[in-house]
Structures are given as structure tokens and as C-alpha cells.
Protein backbone atom coordinates (compact mmCIF):
# COMPACT_ATOMS: atom_id res chain seq x y z
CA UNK A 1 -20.12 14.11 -0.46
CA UNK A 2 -17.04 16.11 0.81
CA UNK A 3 -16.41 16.45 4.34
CA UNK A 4 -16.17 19.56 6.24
CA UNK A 5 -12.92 20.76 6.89
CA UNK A 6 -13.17 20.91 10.58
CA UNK A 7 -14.34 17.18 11.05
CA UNK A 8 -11.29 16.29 8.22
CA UNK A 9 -8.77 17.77 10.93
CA UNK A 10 -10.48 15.88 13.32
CA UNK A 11 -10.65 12.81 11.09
CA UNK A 12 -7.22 13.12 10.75
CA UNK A 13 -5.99 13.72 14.08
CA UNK A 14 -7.65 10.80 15.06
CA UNK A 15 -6.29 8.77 12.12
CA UNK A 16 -2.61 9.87 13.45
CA UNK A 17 -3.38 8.86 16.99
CA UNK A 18 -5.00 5.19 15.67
CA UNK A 19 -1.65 4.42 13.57
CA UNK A 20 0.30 5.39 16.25
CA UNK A 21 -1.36 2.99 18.31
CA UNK A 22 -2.55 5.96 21.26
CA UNK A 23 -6.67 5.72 19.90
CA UNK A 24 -9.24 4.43 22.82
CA UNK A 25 -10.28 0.96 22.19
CA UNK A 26 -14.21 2.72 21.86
CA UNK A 27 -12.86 5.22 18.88
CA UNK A 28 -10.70 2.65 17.48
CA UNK A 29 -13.70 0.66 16.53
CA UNK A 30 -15.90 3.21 15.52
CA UNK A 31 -12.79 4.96 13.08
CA UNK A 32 -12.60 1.67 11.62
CA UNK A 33 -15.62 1.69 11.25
CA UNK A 34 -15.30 4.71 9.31
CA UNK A 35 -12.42 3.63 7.24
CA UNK A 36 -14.40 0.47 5.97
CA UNK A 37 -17.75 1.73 4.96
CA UNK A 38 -16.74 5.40 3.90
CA UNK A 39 -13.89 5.92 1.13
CA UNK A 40 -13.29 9.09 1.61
CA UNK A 41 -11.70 8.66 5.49
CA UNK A 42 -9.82 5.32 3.68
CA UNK A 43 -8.15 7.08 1.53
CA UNK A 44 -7.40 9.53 4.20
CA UNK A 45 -6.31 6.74 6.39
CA UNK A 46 -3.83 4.90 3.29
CA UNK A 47 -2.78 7.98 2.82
CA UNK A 48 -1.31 8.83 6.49
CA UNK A 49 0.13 5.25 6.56
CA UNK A 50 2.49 5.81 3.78
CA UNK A 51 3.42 9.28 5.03
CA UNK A 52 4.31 7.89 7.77
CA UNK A 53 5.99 4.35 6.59
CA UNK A 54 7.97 6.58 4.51
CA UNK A 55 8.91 8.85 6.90
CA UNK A 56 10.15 6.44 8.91
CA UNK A 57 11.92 4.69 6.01
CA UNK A 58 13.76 8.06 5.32
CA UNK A 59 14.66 9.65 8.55
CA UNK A 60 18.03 8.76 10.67
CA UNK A 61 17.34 8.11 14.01
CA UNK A 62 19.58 9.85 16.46
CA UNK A 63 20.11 10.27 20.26
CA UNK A 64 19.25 13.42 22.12
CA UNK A 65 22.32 12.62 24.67
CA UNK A 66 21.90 12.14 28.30
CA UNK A 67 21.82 15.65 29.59
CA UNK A 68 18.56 15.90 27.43
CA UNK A 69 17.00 12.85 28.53
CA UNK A 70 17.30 13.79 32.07
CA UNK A 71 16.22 17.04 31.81
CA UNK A 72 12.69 15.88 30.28
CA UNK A 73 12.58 13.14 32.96
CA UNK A 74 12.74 15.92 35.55
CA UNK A 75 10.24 18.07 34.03
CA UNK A 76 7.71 15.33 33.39
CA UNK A 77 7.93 13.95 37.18
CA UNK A 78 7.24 17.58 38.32
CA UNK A 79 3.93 17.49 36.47
């Protein structure tokens, strides 16, 4: 059975947010969860791990310079 579209975005936002290591421990275990017993959301979830090992694999890393990094270092402590 397909899943809906809007619960796919969801699925894969949270996906994104559990690679990246920014997923609450509570949906962490209940997305793995998901990614074991459904194969649908694992294929979504091998999926966004090679997007994202690639991407990382293909794109040069380069400063922003100084002036930048100061400038979002003031805005975020006026938050």
C-alpha cells in the first residue's frame, strides 16, 4: 500500500532530520521503527542516505569569510 503524499513529506522530513542526527530520541525510535518493519519508508530512508553521502562526496566545502560569520552571530544572539 502506497503512502499518502502528505505523510511521505513528513516521512521524509523526518528521515532528513534523523540522518542529520537533529531527530528526538522518542521519534528516533519510533522512525526506526518504521524503517525496519515497513519497506516502503526503508527504501525512502537508503535512498536519502546516498543523496546525501554523495552530496557530500561531491561538493567543495568553502568558507563564508569572517564578515559573514559575524554577521549571523549577531543576528542569532538578538533572537
Amino acid at each position: 500500500m502506497a503512502t499518502p503524499p502528505n505523510h511521505q513529506r513528513d516521512l521524509q522530513r523526518q528521515i532528513n532530520l534523523l540522518i542529520d542526527g537533529e531527530l528526538d530520541s522518542a521519534s528516533e525510535r519510533a522512525l526506526r521503527t518504521q524503517i525496519e518493519t515497513n519497506e516502503e519508508v526503508q527504501k525512502m530512508y537508503k535512498s536519502q542516505v546516498a543523496f546525501k553521502r554523495t552530496l557530500s562526496e561531491k561538493i567543495t566545502r568553502m568558507s563564508c569569510g569572517d564578515a559573514l560569520k559575524d554577521s549571523l552571530r549577531s543576528k542569532i544572539r538578538g533572537l
